[in-house]
N, C-alpha and C. Protein backbone atom coordinates (compact mmCIF):
# COMPACT_ATOMS: atom_id res chain seq x y z
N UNK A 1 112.91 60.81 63.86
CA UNK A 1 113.33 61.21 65.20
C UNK A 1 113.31 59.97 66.09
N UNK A 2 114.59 59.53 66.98
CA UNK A 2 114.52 58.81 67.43
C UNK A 2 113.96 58.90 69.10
N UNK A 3 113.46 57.73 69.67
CA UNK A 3 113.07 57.65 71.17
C UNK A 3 114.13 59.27 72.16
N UNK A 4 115.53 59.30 71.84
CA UNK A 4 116.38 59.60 73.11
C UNK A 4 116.22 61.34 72.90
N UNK A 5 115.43 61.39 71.86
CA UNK A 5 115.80 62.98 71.29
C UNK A 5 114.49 63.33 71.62
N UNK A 6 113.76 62.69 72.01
CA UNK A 6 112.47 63.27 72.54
C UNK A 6 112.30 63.48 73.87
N UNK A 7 111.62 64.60 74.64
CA UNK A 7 111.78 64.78 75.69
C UNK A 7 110.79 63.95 76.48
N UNK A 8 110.91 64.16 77.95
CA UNK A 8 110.11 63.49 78.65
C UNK A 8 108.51 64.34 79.12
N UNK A 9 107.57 64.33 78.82
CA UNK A 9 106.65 65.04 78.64
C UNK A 9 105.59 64.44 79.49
N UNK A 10 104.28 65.33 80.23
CA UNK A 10 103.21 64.70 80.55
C UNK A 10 103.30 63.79 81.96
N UNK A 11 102.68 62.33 81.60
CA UNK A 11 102.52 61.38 82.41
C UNK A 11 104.36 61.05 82.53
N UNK A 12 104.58 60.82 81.70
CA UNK A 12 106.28 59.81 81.73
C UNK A 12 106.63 60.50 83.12
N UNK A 13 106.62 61.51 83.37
CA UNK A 13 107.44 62.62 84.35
C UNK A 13 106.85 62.00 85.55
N UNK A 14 106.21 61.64 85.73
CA UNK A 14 105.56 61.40 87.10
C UNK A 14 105.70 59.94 87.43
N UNK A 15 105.96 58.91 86.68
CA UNK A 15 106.25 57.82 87.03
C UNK A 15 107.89 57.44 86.90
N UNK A 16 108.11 58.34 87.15
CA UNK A 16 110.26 58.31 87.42
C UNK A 16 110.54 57.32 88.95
N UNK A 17 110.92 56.31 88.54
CA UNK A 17 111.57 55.63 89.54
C UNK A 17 111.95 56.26 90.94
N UNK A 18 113.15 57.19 90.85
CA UNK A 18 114.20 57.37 91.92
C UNK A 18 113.35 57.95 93.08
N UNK A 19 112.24 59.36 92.81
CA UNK A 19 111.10 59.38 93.55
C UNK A 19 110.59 59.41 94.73
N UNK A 20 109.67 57.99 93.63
CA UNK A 20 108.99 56.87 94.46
C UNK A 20 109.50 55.78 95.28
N UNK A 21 110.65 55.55 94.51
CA UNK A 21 111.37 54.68 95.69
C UNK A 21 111.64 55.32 96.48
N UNK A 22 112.54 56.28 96.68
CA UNK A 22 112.98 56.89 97.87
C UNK A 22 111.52 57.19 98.93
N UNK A 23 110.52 57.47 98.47
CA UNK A 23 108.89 57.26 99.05
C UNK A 23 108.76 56.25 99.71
N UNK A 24 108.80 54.92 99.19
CA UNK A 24 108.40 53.89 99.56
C UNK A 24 109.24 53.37 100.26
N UNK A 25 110.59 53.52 100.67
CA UNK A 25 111.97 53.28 101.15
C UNK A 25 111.55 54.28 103.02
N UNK A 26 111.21 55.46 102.17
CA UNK A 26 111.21 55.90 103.92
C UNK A 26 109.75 55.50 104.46
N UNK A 27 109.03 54.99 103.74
CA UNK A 27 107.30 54.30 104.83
C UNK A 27 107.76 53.20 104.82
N UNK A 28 108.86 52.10 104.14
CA UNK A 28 108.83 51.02 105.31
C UNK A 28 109.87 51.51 106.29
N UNK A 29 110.77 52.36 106.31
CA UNK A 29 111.75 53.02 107.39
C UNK A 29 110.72 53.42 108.76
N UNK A 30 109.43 54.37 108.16
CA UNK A 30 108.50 54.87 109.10
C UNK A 30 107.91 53.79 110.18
N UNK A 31 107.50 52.37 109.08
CA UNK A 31 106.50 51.95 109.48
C UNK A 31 107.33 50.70 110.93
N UNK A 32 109.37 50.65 110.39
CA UNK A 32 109.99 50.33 111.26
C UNK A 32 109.86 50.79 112.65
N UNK A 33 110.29 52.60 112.42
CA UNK A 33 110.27 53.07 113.87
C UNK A 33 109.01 52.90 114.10
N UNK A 34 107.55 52.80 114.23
CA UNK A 34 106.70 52.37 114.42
C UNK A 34 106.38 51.46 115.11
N UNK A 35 107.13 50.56 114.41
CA UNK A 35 106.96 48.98 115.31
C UNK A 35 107.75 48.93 116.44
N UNK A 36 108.81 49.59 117.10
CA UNK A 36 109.74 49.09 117.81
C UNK A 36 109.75 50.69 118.82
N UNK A 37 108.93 51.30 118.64
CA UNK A 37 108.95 52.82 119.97
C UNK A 37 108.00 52.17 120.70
N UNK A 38 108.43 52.55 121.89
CA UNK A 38 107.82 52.06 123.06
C UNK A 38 106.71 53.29 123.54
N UNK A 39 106.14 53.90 123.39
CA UNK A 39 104.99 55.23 123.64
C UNK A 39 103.53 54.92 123.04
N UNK A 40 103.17 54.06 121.89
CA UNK A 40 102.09 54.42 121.58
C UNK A 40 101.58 53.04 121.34
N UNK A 41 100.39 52.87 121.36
CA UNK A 41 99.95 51.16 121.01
C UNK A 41 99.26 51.67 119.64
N UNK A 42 99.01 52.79 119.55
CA UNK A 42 98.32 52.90 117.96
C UNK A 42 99.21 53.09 116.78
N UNK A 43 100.30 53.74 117.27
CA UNK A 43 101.20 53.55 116.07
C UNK A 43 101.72 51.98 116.01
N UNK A 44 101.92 51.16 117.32
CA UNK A 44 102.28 49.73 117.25
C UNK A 44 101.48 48.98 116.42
N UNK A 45 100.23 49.46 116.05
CA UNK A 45 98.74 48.78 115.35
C UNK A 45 98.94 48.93 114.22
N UNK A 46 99.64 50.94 113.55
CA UNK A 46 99.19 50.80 112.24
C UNK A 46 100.92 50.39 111.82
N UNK A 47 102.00 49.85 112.45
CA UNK A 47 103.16 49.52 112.30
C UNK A 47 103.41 48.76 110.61
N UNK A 48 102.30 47.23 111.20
CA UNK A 48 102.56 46.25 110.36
C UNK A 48 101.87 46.57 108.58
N UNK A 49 101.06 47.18 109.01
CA UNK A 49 100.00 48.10 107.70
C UNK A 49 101.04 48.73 106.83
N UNK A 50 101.71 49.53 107.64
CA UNK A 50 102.59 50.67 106.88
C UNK A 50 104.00 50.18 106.22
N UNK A 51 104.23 48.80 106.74
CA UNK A 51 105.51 48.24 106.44
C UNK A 51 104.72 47.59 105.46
N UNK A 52 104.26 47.00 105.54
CA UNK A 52 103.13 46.14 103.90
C UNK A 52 103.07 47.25 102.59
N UNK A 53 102.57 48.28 103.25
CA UNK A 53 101.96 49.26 102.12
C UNK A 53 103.18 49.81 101.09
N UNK A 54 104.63 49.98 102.37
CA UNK A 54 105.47 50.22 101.79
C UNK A 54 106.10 49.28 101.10
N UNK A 55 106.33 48.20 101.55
CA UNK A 55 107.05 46.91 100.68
C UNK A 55 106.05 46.60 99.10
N UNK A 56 104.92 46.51 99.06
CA UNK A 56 104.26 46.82 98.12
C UNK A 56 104.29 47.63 97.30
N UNK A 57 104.31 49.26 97.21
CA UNK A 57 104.32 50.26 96.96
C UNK A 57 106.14 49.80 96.29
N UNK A 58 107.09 49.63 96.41
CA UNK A 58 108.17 49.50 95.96
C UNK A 58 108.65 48.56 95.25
N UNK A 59 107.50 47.12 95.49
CA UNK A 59 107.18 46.15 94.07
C UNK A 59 107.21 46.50 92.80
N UNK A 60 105.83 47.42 93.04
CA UNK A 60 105.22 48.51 91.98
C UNK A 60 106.24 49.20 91.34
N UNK A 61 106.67 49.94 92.18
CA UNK A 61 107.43 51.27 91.86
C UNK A 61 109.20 50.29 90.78
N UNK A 62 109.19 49.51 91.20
CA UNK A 62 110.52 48.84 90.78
C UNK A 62 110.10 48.65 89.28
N UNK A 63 108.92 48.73 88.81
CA UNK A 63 108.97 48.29 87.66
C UNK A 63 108.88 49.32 86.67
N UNK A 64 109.03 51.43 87.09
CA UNK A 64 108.76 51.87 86.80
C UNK A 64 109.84 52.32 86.32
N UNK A 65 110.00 53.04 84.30
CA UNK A 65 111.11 53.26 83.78
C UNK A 65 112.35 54.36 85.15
N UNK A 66 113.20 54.16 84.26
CA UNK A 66 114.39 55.37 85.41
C UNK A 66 114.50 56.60 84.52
């Protein structure tokens, strides 16, 4: 039996690319509007955090099968 005839089972299922990127795609989107609304100084604080976490988070995630 080859690799393509086997299904995707378990763990494999949960580390699917398309996802997580799309995850990590909208927290640095979040962590944009964040930085640039004029209303809150605490979201201005956790701005730069959330744009990191996400650019990181999509390092990761890039290396994960499709």
């Amino acid at each position: 039996m080859n690799g393509s005839a086997v299904g995707k089972s378990g763990m494999s299922r949960w580390f699917l690319r398309g996802p997580w990127e799309a995850g990590a795609m909208t927290l640095i989107g979040g962590g944009i509007v964040m930085l640039v609304q004029p209303w809150s100084i605490d979201l201005y604080s956790y701005s730069f955090v959330t744009i990191l976490a996400g650019t990181v988070g999509y390092v990761i995630v890039s290396h994960f099968p499709e």
